[in-house]
C-alpha atoms as a PDB file:
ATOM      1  CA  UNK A   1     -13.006   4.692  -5.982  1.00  0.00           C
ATOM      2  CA  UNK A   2      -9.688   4.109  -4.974  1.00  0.00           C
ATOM      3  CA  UNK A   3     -10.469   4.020  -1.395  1.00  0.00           C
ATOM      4  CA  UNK A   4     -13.108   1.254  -1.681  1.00  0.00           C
ATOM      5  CA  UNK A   5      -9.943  -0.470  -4.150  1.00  0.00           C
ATOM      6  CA  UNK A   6      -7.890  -0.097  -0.587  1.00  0.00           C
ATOM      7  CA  UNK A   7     -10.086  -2.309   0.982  1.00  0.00           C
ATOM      8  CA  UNK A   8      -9.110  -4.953  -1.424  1.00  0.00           C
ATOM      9  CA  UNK A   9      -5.405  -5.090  -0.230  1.00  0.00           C
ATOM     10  CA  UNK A  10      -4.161  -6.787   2.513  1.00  0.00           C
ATOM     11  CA  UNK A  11      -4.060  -5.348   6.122  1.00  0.00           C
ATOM     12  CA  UNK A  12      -0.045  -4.774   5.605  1.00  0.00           C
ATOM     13  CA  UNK A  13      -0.367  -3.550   2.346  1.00  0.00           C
ATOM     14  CA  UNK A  14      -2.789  -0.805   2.959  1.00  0.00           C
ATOM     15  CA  UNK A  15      -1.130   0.210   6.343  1.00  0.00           C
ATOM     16  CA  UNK A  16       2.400   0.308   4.071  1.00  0.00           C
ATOM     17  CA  UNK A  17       0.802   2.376   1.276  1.00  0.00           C
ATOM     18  CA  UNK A  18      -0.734   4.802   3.711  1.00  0.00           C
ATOM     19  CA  UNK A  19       2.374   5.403   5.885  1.00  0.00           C
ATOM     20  CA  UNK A  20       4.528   5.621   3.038  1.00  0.00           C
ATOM     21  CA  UNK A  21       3.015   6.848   0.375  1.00  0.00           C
ATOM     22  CA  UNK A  22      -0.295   9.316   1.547  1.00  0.00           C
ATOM     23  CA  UNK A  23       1.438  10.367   4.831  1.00  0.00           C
ATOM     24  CA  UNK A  24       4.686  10.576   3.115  1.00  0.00           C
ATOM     25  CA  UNK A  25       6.055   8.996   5.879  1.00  0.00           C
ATOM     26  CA  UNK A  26      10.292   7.848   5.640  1.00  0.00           C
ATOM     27  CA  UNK A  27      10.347   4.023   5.630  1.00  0.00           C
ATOM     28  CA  UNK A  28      12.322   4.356   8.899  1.00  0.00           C
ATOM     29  CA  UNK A  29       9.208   6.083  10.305  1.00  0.00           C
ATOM     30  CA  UNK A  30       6.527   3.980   8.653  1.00  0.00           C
ATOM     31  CA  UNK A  31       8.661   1.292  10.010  1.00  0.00           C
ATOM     32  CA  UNK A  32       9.047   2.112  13.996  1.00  0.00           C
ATOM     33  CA  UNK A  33       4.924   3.305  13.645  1.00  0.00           C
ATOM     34  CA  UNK A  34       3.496  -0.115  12.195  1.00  0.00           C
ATOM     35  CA  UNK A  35       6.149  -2.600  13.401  1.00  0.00           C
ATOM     36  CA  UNK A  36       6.935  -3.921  10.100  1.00  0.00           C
ATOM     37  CA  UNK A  37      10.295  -4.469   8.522  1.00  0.00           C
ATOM     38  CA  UNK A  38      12.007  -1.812   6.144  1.00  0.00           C
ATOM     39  CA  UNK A  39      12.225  -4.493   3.709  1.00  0.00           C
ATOM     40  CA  UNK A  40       8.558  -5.991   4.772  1.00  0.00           C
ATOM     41  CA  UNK A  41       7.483  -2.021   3.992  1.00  0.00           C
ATOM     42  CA  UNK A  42       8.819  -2.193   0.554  1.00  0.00           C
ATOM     43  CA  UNK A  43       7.516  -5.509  -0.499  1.00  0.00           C
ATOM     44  CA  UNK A  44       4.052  -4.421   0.711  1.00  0.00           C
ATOM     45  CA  UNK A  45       3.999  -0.886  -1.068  1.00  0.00           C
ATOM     46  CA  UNK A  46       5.443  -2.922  -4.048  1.00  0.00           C
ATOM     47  CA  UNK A  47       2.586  -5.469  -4.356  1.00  0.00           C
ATOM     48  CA  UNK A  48      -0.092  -3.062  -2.822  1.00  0.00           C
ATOM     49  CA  UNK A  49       0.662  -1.035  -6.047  1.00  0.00           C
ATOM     50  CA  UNK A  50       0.895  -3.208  -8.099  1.00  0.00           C
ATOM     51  CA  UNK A  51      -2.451  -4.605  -6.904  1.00  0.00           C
ATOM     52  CA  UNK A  52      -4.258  -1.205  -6.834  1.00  0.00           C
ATOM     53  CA  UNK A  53      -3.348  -0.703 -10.774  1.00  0.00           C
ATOM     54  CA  UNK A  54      -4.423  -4.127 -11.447  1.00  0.00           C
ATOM     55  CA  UNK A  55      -7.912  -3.564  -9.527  1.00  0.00           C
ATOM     56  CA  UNK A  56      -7.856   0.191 -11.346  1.00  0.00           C
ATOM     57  CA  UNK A  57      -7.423  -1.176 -14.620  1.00  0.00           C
ATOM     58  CA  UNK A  58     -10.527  -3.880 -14.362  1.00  0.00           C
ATOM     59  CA  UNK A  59     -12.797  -1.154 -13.518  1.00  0.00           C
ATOM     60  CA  UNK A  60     -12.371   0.892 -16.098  1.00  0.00           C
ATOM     61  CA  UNK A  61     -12.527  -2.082 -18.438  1.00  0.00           C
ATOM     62  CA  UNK A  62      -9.475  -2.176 -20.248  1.00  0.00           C
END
């Protein structure tokens, strides 16, 4: 389930989520292996989140 949900986030989100978040990955890291900004990382975990609980919460039907 929540890998087809990944599919619903953007490119930048999903790459920020997995680097960050599944790899565990320091945003300096994450940062120097995807190219994106510190502060572009932490926008897209932010959103890709928030996104994820939004998609989680519709299929369950709450």
């Amino acid at each position: 389930m929540v890998g087809r949900m990944m599919t619903e986030l953007t490119p930048g989100q999903r790459e920020a989520i997995e680097l960050v978040k599944l790899k565990e990955m320091s945003l300096v890291e994450a940062s120097a292996a995807s190219g994106q900004s510190i502060a572009l990382l932490k926008v897209n975990v932010h959103r890709g989140i928030k996104r994820l609980r939004r998609l989680f919460v519709e299929e369950s039907g709450q």
